[in-house]
Protein backbone atom coordinates (compact mmCIF):
# COMPACT_ATOMS: atom_id res chain seq x y z
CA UNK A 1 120.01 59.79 -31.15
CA UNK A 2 119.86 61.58 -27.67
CA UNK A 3 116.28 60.82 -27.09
CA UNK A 4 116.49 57.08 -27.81
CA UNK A 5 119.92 56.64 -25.73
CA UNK A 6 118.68 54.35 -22.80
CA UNK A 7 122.32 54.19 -21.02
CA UNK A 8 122.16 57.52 -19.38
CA UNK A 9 120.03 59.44 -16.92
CA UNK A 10 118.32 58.47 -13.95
CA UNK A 11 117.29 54.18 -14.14
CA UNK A 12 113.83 54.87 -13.25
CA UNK A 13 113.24 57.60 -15.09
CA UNK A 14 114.55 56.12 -17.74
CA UNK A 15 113.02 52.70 -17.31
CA UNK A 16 109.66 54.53 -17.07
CA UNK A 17 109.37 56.45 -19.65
CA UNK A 18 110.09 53.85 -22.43
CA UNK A 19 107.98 51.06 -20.74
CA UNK A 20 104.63 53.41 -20.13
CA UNK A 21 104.90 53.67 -24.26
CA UNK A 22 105.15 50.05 -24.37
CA UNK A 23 102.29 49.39 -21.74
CA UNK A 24 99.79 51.82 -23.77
CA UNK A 25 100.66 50.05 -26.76
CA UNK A 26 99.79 46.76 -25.16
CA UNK A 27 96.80 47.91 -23.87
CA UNK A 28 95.83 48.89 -27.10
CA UNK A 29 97.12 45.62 -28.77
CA UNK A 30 95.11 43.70 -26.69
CA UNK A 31 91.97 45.42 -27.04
CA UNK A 32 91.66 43.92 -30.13
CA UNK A 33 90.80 40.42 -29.02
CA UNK A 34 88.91 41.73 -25.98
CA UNK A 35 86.67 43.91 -28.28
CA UNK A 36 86.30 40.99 -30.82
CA UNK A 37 84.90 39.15 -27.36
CA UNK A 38 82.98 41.93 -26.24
CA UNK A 39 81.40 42.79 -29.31
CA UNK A 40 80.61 38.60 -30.43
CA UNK A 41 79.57 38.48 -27.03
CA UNK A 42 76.71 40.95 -27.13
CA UNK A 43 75.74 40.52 -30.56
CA UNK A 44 76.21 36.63 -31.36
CA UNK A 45 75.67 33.45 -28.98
CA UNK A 46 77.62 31.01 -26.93
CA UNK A 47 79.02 29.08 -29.78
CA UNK A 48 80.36 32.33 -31.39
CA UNK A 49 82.02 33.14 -28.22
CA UNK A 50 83.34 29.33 -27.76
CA UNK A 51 84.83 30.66 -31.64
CA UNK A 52 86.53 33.29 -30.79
CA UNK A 53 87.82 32.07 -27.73
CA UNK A 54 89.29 28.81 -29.41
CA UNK A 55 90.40 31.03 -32.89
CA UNK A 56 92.33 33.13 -30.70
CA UNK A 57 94.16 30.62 -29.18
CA UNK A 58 95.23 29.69 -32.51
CA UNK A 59 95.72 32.43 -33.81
CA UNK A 60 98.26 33.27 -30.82
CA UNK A 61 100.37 30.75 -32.01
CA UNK A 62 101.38 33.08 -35.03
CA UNK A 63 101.71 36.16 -32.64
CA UNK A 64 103.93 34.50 -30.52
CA UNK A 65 106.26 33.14 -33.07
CA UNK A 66 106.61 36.40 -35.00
CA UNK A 67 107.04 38.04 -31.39
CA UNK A 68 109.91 35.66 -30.54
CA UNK A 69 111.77 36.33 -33.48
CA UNK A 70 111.61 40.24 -33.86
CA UNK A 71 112.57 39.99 -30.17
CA UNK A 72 116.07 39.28 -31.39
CA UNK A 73 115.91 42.15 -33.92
CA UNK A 74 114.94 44.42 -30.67
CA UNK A 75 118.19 42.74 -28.65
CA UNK A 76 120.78 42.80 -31.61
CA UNK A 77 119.36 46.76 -32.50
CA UNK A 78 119.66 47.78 -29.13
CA UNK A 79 123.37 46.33 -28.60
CA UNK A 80 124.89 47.89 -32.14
CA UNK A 81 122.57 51.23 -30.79
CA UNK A 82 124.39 51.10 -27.45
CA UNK A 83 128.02 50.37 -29.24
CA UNK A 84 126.54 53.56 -32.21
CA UNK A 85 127.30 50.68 -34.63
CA UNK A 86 124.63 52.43 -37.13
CA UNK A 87 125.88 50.57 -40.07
CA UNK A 88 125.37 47.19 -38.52
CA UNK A 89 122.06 48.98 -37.21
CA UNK A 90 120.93 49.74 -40.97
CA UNK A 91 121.61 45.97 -41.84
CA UNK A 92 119.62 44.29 -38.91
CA UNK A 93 116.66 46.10 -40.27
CA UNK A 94 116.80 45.42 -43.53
CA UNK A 95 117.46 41.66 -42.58
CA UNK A 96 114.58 41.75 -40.45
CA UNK A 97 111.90 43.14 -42.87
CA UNK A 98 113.08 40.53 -45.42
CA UNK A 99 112.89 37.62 -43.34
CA UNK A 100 109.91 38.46 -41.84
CA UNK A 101 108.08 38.68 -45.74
CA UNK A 102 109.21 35.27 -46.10
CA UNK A 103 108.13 34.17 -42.91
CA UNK A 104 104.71 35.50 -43.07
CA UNK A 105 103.70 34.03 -46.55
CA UNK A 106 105.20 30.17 -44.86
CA UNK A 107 102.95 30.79 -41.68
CA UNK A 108 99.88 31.55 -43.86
CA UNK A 109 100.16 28.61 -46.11
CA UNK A 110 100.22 26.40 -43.04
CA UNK A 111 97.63 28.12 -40.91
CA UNK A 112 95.23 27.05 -44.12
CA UNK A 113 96.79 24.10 -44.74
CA UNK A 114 96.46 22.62 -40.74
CA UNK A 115 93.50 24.57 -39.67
CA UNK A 116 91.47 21.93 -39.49
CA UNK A 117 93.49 19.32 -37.99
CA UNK A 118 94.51 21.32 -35.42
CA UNK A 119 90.92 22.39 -34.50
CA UNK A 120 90.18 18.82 -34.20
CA UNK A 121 93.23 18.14 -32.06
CA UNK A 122 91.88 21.12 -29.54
CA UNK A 123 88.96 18.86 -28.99
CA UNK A 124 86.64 22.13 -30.02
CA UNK A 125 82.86 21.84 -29.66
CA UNK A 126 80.61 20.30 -32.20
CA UNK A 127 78.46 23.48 -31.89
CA UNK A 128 81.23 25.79 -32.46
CA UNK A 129 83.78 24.16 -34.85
CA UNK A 130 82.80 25.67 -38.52
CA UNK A 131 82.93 29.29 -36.65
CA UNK A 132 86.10 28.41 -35.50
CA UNK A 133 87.00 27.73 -38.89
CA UNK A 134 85.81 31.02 -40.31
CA UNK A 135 87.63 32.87 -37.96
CA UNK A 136 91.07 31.41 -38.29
CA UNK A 137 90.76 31.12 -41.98
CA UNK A 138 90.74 35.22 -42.23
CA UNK A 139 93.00 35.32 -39.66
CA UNK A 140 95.51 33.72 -41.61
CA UNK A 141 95.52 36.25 -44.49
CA UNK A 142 96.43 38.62 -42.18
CA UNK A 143 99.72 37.17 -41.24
CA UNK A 144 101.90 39.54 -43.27
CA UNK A 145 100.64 42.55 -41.29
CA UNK A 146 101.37 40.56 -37.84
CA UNK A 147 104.88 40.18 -39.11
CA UNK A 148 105.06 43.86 -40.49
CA UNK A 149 103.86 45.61 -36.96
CA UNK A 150 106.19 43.21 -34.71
CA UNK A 151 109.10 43.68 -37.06
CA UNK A 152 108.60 47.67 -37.01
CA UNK A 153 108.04 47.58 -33.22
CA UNK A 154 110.82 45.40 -32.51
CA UNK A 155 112.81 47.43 -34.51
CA UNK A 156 111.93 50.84 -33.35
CA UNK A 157 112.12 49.68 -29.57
CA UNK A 158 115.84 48.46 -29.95
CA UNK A 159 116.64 51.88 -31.30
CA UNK A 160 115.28 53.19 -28.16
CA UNK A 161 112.04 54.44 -29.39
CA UNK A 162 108.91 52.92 -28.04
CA UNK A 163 106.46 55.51 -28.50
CA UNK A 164 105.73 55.17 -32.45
CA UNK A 165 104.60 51.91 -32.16
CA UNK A 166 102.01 53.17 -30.08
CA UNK A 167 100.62 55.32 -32.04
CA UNK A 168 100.67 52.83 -34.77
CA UNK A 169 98.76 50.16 -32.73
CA UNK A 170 96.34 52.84 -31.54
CA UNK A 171 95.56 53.54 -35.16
CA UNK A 172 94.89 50.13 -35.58
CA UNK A 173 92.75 49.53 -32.43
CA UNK A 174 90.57 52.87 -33.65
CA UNK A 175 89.90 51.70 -36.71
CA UNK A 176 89.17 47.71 -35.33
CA UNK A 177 86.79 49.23 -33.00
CA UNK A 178 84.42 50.85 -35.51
CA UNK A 179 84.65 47.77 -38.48
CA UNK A 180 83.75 45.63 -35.40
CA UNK A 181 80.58 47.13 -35.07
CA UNK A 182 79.90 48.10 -38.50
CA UNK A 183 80.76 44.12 -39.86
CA UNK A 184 79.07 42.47 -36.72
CA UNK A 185 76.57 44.49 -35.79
CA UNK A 186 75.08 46.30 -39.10
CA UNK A 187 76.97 43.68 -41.70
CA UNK A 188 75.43 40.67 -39.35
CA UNK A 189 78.63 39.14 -40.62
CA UNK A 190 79.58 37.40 -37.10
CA UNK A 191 83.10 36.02 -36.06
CA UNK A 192 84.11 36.07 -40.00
CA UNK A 193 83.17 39.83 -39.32
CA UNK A 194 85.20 40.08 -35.83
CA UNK A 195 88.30 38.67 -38.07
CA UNK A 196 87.86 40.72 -41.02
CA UNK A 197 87.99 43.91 -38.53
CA UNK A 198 91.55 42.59 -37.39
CA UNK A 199 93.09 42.11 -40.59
CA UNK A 200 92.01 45.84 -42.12
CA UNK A 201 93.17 47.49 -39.34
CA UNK A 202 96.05 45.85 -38.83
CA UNK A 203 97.14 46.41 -42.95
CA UNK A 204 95.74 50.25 -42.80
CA UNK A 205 97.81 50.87 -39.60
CA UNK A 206 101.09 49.06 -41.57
CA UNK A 207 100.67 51.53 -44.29
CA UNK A 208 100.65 54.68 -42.28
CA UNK A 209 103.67 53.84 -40.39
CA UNK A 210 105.89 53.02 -43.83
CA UNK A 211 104.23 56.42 -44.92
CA UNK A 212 105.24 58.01 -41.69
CA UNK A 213 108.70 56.68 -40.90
CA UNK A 214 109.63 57.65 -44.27
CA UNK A 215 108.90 60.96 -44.22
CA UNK A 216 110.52 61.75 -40.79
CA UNK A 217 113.76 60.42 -42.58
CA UNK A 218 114.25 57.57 -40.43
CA UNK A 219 117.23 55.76 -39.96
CA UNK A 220 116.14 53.09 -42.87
CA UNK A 221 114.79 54.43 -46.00
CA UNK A 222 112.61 51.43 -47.25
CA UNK A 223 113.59 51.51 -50.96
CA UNK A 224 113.51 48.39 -52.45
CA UNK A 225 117.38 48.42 -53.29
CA UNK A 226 117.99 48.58 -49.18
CA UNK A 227 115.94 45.12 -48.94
CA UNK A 228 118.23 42.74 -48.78
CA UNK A 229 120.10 40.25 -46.31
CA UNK A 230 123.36 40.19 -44.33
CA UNK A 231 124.12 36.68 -44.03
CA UNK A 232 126.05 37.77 -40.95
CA UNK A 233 122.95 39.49 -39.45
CA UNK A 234 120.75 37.17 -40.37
CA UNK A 235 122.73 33.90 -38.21
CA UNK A 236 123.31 36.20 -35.52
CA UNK A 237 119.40 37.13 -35.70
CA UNK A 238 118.67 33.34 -35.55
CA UNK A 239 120.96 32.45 -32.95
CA UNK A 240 118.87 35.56 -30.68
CA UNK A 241 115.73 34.58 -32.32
CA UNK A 242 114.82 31.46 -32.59
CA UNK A 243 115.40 30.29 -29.00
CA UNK A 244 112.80 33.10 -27.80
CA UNK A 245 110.46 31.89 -30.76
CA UNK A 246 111.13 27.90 -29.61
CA UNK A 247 110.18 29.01 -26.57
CA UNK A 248 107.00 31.26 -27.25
CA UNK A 249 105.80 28.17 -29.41
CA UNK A 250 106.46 25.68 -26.71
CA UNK A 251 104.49 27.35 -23.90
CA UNK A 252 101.22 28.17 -26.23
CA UNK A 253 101.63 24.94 -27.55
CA UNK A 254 101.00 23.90 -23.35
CA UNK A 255 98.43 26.68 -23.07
CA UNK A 256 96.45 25.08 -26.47
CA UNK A 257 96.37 21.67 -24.80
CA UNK A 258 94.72 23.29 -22.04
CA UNK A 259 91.90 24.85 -24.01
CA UNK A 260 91.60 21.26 -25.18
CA UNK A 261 90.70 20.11 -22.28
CA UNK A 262 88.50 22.88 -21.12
CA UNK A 263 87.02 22.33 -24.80
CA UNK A 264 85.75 18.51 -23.37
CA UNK A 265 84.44 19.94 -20.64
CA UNK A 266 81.67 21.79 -22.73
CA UNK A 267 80.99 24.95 -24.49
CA UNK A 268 80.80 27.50 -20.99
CA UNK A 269 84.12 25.97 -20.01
CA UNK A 270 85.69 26.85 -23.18
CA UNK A 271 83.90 30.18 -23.05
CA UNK A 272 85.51 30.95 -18.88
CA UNK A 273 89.49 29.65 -20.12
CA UNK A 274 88.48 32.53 -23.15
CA UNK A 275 87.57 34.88 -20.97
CA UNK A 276 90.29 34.23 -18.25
CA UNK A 277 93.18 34.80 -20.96
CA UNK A 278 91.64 38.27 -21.78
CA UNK A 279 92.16 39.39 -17.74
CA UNK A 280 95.50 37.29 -17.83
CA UNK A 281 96.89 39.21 -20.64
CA UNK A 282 95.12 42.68 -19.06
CA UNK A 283 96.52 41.72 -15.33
CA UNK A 284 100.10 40.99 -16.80
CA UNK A 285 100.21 43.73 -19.25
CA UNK A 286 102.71 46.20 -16.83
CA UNK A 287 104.56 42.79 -16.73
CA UNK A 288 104.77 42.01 -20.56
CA UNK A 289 105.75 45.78 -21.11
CA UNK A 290 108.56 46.03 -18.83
CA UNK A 291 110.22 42.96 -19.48
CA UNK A 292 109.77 44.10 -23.29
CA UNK A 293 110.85 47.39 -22.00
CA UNK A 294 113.88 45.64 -20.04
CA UNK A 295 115.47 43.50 -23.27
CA UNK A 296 115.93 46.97 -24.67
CA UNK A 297 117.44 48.75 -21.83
CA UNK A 298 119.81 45.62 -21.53
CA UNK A 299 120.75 45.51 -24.63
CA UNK A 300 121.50 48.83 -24.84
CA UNK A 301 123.37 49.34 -21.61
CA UNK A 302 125.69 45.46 -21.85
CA UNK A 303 126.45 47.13 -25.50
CA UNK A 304 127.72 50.60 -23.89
CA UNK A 305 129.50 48.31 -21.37
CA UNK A 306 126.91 49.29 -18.22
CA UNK A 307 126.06 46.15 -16.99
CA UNK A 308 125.43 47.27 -13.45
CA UNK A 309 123.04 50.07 -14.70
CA UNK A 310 120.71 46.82 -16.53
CA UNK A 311 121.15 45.02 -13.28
CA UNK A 312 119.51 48.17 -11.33
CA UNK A 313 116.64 48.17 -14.29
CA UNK A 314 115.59 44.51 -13.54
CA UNK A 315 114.75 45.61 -9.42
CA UNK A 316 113.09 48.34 -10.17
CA UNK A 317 110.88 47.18 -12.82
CA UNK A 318 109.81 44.16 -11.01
CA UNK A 319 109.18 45.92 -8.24
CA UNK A 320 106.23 48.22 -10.12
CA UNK A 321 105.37 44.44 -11.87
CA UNK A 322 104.61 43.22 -8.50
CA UNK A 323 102.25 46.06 -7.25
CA UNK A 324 100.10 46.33 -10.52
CA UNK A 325 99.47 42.33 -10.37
CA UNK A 326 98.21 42.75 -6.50
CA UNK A 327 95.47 45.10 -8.18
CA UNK A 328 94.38 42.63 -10.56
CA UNK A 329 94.70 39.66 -7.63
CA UNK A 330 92.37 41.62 -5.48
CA UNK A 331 89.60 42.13 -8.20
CA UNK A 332 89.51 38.30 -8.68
CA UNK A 333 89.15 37.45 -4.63
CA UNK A 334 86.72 40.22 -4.42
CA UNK A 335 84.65 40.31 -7.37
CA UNK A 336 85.16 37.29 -9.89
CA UNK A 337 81.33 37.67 -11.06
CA UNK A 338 82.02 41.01 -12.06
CA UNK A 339 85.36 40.42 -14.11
CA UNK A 340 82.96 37.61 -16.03
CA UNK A 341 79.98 39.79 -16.62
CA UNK A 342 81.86 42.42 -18.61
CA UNK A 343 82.52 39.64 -21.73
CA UNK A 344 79.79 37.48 -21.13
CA UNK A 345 76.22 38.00 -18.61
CA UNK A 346 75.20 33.99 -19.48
CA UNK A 347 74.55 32.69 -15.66
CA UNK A 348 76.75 29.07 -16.82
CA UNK A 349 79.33 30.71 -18.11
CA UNK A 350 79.55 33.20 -14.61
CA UNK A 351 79.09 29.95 -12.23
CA UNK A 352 81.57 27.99 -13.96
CA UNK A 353 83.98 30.85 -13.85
CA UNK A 354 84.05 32.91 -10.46
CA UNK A 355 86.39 29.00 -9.24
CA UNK A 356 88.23 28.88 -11.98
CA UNK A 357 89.27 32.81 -11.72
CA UNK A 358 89.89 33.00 -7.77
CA UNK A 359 92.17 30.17 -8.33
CA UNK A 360 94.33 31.45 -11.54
CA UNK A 361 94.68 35.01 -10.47
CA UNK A 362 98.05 33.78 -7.85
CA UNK A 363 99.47 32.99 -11.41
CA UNK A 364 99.57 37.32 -11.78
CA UNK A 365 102.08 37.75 -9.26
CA UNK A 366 104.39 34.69 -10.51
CA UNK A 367 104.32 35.69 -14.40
CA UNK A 368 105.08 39.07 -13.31
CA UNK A 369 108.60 37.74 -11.89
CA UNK A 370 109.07 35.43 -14.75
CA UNK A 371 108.31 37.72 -17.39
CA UNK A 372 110.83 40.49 -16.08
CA UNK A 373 113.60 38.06 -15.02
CA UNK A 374 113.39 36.70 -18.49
CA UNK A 375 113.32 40.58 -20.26
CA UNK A 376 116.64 41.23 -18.24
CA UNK A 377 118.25 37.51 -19.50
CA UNK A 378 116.95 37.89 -22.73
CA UNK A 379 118.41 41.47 -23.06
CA UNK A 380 121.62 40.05 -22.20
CA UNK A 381 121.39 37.28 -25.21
CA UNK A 382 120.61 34.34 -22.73
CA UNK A 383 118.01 33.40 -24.82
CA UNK A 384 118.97 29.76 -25.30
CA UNK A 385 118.85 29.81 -21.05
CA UNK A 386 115.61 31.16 -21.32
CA UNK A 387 114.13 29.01 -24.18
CA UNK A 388 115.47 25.81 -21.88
CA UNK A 389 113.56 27.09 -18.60
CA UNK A 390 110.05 28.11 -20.31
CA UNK A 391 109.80 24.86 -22.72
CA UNK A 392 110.97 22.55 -19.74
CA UNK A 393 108.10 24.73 -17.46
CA UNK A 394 105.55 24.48 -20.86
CA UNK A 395 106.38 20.49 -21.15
CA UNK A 396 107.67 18.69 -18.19
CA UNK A 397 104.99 20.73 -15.80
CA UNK A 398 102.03 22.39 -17.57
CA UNK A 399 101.14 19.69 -19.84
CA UNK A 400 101.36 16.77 -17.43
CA UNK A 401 99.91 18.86 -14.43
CA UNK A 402 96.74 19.79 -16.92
CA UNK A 403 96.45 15.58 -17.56
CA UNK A 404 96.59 14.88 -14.09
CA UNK A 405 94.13 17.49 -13.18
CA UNK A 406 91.60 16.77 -15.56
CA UNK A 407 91.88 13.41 -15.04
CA UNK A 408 91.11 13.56 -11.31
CA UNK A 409 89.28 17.38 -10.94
CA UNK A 410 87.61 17.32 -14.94
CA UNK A 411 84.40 19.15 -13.51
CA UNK A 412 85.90 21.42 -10.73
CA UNK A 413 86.99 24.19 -12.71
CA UNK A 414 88.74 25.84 -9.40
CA UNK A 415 91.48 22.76 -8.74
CA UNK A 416 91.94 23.14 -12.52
CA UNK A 417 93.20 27.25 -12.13
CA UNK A 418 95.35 26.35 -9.43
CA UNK A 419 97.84 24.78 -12.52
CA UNK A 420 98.41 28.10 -13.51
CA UNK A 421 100.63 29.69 -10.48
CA UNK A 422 102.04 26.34 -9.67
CA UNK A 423 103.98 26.04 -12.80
CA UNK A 424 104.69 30.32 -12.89
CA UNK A 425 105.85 29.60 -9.14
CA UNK A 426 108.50 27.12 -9.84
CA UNK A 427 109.97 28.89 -12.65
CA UNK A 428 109.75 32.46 -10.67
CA UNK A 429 111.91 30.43 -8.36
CA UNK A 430 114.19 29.08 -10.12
CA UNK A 431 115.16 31.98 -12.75
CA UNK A 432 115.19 34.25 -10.16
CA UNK A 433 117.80 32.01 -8.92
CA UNK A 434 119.53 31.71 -12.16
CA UNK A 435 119.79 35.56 -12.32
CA UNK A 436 121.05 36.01 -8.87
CA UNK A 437 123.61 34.21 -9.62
CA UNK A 438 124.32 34.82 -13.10
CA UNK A 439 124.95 38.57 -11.18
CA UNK A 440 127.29 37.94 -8.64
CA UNK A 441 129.75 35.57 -11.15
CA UNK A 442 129.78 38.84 -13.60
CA UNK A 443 130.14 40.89 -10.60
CA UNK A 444 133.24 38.68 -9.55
CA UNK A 445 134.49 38.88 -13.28
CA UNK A 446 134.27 42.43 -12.89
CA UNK A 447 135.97 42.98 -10.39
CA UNK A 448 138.76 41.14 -10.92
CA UNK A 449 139.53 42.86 -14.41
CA UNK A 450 139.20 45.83 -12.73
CA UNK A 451 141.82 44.40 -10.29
CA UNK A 452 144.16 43.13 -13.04
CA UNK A 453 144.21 46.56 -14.55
C-alpha cells in the first residue's frame, strides 16, 4: 500500500511521478487515432481521411462517456484508499466492472442503431459518408473493451497506481501499430481496416491485464462470485459519475456540431478540424494527465484529511501545464505547414489549415487551466460544479459562437479557430475564480475548527 499512498512525501515529487505514468499512457492512447490518420493518410485518399476524421469524432462520444463515469470510480477509490477503507475499496470495483458490462452492451446497440442518423446530422460529405459508416460500425463492437480499459485504469489510478495502465495501453498501441499496416496496407482493407486494428488491440491488451492483475494477487480477485453490486456504491458512483459523464457528453456534443459545420465547408475542411484535434489532444496531453493525475491525489489527500497538501498539488501542476502548452503554441506560430504535413502532404488541405491552426493553438494555454482546475474540483467531488460550468461553456458559448461564425466567416477558416480559446478563456476565468474562492472559505472553515478546539 506504501507505494500507491499519494498523501505523503514531497507534493512534487509525488505529483510527478504518478502523472508522468499517466502522460505516457496518454501518449500512447492517443497514438491510436493519430496512427489510424497517419497510416489512412498515406495509403488511402481524401475521402478516407474526411472518414476517419468524422468516425472519430463519433466515436469520441463513447470514450468520453465511459471516461466520465470511471472518473468517479477513480474519485470514490482514491477517498476509501486515503481513509484505508479496503472493504468499501473491494466493493467500488466490483460495482464498477459490473456496471460498466452493462453499459457497454447499451452504448453498442445505439451506436448501430443511430449511426446513420447521426452521420447525417454532422452534415458529412457525400464523398465520404459510407466510409464513415464502415468505420463507426466496427467501432461499435469494440465498446466493451473501451469500458474494460477505462474501468481498470480508473480503478488502478484511485488506488494510487498509474503505471499498469500504461503498460496495458502500450500493449495495445504495439499491437494497433502493426494490424494497421498489415489490414491497410497488405489487407487493402482501408478505414474498415484502421477500425478493425483498434478493436483487436484494444480486446488483446484487456486480456493480458485480467491475466496479469490476477496473478500479482491484486486487491480484487475477478471471480465471478465477487461480481456483483453495492447498491450503496453504485448511487454514490452515480452521484460522482454521471455529472463528469453529463458533462464530457455535453462538450463533444459542441465539438460534433463543429465538425458539422467544417463538414459544409467541404471535404479539406473536414480533413484540417481532423487533423487539428490530433495536435489538440497531443498539445494538451501534460494537461489531460495531470488533471487526471490531480482527481487522484485529491481524492486521496481530502480522504486522509490533507486538504492543504491537494491545494499545493493544483499550483504546481498547472504550473508544468502551462509551460508544455507554450511548446506546442510556438510550433503553430512558427511552423503550421509543418504540423499539417505530418498527417496529410495534400496542398488544400495545408492552405486551408496553417489559419485555422495559428488561430486555435491560444486555446492550449486556456484548456491547460481548465483541465487542471477541474482535476482538483473534481477530486474534491464538485463534480455537479464542474458538469454546470463545462455544459453551460459547451452550450450557451461554443455552439452559438460556431453559428455566428460560420454564418458571417463560413470560408475563413482562421476567424473560425479563434472560437476555440475564446470559450477555454472564459471558463479558465471563471473556475479559476470558483477555486480561489472555494479555497479561502475552507481555509476560513479550517481555521475556525481549529480555533474552537
Amino acid at each position: 500500500m506504501n507505494k500507491n499512498n499519494l498523501t505523503e512525501g514531497n507534493i512534487v515529487t509525488t505529483l510527478i511521478f504518478f502523472a508522468v505514468p499517466f502522460l505516457m499512457a496518454n501518449v500512447l492512447q492517443s497514438l491510436y487515432g493519430a496512427v489510424d490518420l497517419f497510416v489512412v493518410g498515406k495509403y488511402c485518399n481524401a475521402q478516407s481521411v474526411a472518414a476517419v476524421s468524422t468516425g472519430t469524432q463519433v466515436t469520441q462520444i463513447i470514450t468520453s462517456l465511459v471516461s466520465g463515469l470511471t472518473l468517479g470510480s477513480t474519485i470514490l477509490i482514491g477517498k476509501y484508499t486515503g481513509m484505508k477503507d479496503f472493504n468499501r475499496v473491494k466493493q467500488c470495483i466490483a460495482t464498477t466492472l459490473f456496471v460498466f458490462f452493462l453499459v457497454a452492451i447499451l452504448l453498442t446497440g445505439l451506436m448501430l442503431v443511430f449511426e446513420k442518423p447521426l452521420l447525417t446530422l454532422l452534415n458529412t460529405p457525400d464523398e465520404s459518408f459510407t466510409y464513415t459508416m464502415v468505420y463507426v460500425a466496427v467501432c461499435a463492437w469494440g465498446n466493451v473493451f473501451v469500458c474494460g480499459y477505462n474501468s481498470l485504469s480508473a480503478i488502478l489510478r484511485g488506488y494510487g497506481d498509474s503505471k499498469r495502465p500504461m503498460y496495458f495501453v502500450g500493449i495495445a498501441c504495439v499491437i494497433n501499430i502493426i494490424l494497421d499496416f498489415v489490414l491497410v496496407k497488405y489487407a487493402g482493407l482501408g478505414v474498415a481496416g484502421t477500425a478493425l486494428a483498434t478493436v483487436i488491440s484494444q480486446g488483446i491488451s484487456i486480456g493480458i491485464a485480467v491475466v496479469y492483475l490476477i496473478k500479482t494477487n491484486f486487491i480484487f480477485d475477478f471471480r465471478s462470485s465477487s461480481f456483483r453490486i453495492t447498491p450503496v456504491v453504485a448511487k454514490e458512483l452515480a452521484c460522482v459519475g454521471i455529472p463528469v459523464s453529463f458533462q464530457e457528453l455535453m462538450v463533444r456534443i459542441s465539438f460534433l456540431y463543429l465538425m458539422a459545420v467544417m463538414n459544409s465547408c467541404g471535404v479539406y475542411a473536414a480533413a484540417v478540424v481532423g487533423i487539428g484535434s490530433k495536435y489538440d489532444v497531443f498539445a494538451m496531453l501534460s494537461a489531460t494527465s495531470l488533471a487526471n493525475a490531480l482527481t487522484a491525489v485529491t481524492a486521496q489527500n481530502m480522504g486522509a484529511g490533507k486538504p492543504e497538501r491537494a491545494r499545493k498539488s493544483l499550483w504546481y501542476g498547472m504550473s508544468f501545464a502551462l509551460g508544455v502548452a507554450l511548446l506546442f503554441w510556438l510550433w503553430a506560430q512558427i511552423s503550421p505547414e509543418s504540423m499539417i504535413s505530418v498527417f496529410s502532404k495534400d496542398a488544400n488541405v495545408i492552405a486551408a489549415g496553417v489559419p485555422f491552426f495559428r488561430s486555435c493553438s491560444y486555446d492550449y494555454f486556456m484548456v491547460a487551466m481548465v483541465f487542471c482546475l477541474n482535476g482538483y474540483l473534481n477530486g474534491r467531488s464538485k463534480t455537479l460544479w464542474t458538469m454546470i460550468s463545462c455544459s453551460a461553456g459547451a452550450l450557451l458559448l461554443r455552439m452559438p459562437l460556431v453559428y455566428l461564425f460560420s454564418r458571417y466567416f463560413g470560408e475563413n477558416l482562421g476567424m473560425l479557430g479563434t472560437i476555440a480559446p475564446t470559450v477555454s478563456g472564459i471558463m479558465a476565468c471563471y473556475t479559476l475564480f470558483y477555486v480561489v474562492w472555494e479555497g479561502k472559505e475552507n481555509g476560513k472553515i479550517e481555521h475556525q475548527t481549529v480555533s474552537n478546539r
